[in-house]
Protein backbone atom coordinates (compact mmCIF):
# COMPACT_ATOMS: atom_id res chain seq x y z
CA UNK A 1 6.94 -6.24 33.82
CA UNK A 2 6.19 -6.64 30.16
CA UNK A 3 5.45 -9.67 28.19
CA UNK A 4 7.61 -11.51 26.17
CA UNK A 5 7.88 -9.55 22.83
CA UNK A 6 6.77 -12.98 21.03
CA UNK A 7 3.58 -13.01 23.28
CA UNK A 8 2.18 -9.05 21.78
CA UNK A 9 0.19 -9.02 19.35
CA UNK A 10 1.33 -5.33 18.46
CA UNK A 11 4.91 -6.24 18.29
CA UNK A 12 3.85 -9.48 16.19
CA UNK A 13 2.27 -7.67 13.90
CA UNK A 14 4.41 -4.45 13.44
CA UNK A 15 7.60 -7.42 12.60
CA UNK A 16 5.52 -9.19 10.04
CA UNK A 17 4.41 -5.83 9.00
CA UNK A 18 8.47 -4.76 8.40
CA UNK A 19 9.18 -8.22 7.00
CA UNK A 20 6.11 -7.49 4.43
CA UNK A 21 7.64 -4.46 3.42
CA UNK A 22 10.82 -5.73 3.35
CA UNK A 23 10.48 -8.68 1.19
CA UNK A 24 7.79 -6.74 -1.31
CA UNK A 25 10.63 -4.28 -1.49
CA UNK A 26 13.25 -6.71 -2.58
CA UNK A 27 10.82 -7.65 -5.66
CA UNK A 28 9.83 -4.45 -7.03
CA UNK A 29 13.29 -2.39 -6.49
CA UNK A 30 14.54 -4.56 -9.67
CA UNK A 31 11.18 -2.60 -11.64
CA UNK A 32 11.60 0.60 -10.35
CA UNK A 33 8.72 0.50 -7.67
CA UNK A 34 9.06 0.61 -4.04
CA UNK A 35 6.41 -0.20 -1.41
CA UNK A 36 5.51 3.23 -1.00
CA UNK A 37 4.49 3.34 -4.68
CA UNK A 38 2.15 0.68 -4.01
CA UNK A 39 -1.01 2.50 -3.13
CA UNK A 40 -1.26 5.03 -6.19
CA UNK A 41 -0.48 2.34 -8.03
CA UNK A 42 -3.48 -0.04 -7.23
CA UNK A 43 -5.81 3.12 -7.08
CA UNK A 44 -4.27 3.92 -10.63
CA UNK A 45 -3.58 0.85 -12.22
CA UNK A 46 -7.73 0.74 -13.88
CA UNK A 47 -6.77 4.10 -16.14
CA UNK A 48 -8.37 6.54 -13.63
CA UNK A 49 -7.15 9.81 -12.23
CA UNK A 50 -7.57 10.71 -8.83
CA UNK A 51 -6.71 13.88 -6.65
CA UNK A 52 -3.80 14.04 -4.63
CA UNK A 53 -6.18 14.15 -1.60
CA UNK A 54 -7.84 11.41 -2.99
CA UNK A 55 -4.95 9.39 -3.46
CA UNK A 56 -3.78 9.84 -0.01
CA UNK A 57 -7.26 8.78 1.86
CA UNK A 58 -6.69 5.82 -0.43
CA UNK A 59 -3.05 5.26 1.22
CA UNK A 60 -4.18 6.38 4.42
CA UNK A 61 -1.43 8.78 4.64
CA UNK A 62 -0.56 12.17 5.11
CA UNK A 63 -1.21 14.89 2.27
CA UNK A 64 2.50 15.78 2.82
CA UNK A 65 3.82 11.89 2.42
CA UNK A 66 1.19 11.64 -0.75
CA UNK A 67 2.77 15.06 -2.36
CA UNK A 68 5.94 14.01 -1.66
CA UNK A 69 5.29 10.33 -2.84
CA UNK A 70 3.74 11.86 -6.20
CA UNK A 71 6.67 13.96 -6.92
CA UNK A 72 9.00 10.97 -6.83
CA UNK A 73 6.49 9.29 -8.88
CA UNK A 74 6.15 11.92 -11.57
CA UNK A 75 9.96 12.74 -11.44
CA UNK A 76 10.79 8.54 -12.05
CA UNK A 77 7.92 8.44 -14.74
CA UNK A 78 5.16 6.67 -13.26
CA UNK A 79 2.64 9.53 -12.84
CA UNK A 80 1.10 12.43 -14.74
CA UNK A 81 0.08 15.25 -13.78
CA UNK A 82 -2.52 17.56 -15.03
CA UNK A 83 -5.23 20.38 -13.65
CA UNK A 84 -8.15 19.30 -12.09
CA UNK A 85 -10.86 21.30 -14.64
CA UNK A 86 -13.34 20.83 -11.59
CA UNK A 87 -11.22 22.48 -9.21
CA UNK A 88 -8.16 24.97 -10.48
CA UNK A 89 -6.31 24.24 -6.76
CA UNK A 90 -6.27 20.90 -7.81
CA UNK A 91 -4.25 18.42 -10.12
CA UNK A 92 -5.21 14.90 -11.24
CA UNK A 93 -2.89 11.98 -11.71
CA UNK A 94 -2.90 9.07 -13.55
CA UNK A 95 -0.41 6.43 -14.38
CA UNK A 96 1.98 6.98 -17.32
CA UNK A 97 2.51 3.99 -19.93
CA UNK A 98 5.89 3.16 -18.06
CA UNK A 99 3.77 2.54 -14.95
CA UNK A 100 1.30 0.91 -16.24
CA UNK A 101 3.27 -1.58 -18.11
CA UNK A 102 5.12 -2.60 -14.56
CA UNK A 103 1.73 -3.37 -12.88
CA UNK A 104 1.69 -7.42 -13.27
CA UNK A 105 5.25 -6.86 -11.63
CA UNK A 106 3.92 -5.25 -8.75
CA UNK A 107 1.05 -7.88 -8.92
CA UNK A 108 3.12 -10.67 -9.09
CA UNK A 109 5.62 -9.14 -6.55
CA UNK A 110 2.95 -8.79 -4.13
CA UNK A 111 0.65 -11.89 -4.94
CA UNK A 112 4.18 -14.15 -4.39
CA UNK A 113 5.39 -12.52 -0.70
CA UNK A 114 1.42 -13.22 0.51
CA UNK A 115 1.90 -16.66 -0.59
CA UNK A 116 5.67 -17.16 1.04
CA UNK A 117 4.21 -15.64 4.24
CA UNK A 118 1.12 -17.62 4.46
CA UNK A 119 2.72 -20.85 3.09
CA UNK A 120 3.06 -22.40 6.34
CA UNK A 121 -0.51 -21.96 6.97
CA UNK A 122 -2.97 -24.90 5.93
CA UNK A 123 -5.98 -23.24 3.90
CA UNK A 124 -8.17 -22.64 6.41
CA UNK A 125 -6.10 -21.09 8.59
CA UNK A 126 -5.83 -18.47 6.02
CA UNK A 127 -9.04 -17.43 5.54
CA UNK A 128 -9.34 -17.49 9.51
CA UNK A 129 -5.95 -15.57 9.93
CA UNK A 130 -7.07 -13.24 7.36
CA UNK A 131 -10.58 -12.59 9.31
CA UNK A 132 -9.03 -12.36 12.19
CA UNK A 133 -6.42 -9.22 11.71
CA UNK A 134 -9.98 -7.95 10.20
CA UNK A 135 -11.15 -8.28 13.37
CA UNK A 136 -8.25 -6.97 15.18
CA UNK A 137 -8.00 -3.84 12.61
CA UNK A 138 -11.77 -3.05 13.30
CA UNK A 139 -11.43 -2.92 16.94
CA UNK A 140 -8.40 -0.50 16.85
CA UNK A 141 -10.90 1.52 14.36
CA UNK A 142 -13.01 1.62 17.20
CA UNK A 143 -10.26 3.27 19.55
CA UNK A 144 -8.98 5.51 17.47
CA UNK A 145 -12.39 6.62 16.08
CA UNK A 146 -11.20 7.23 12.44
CA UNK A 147 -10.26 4.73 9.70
CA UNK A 148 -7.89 6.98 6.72
């Protein structure tokens, strides 16, 4: 017999996980981001260019879900794309003006869904909440031997 849903932390987690995404969604779509634009952005957002590969250890993601994240990107706008001069296989990207001028959106979108979701927690059950899932995402390091 299996537990109550309520009573697993996996299913706990992967619903606030959807919810996350769900309500970060609803704030950026009006901006022209999506969730999924999230990690290039933060790795992007100081001026720098990074790899594709790069990029997608940073989003612990797939090179396939990265390329195919990066085309969107760069066909919406939000990314350039030149040659690596390092490496001729490879192409850098960096954030286009557009982008970059819709990063305190993506800020504020983001800083204001953390708040609504932790808002019923006093202070200090933040910090311990937050130290916790640390906790709980270093142990399933452990199991799966890898952290992308």
């Amino acid at each position: 017999m299996f537990p109550k849903l309520e009573d697993s932390a996996g299913y706990m987690t992967n619903r606030a996980a959807r919810l996350f995404v769900r309500a970060i969604d609803a704030r950026l779509k009006p901006v022209g981001f999506s969730v999924g634009h999230m990690p290039v952005l933060m790795a992007l957002a100081d001026g720098s260019e990074r790899t594709q590969k790069a990029l997608a250890a940073v989003a612990s993601t797939e090179q396939p879900t990265m390329a195919a994240t990066l085309a969107r990107m760069e066909r919406d706008g939000l990314v350039a794309r030149r040659p690596d001069p390092s490496d001729g296989r490879a192409a850098l990207f960096s954030l286009t003006p557009l982008a970059l001028a819709r990063i305190p959106a993506m800020r504020d979108a983001a800083l204001a869904v953390n708040a609504k979701a932790l808002s019923r927690l006093e202070a200090g059950e933040r910090r311990l909440f937050l130290d916790m899932l640390g906790r709980v995402a270093g142990a399933l390091i452990e199991e799966i031997g890898e952290d992308r």
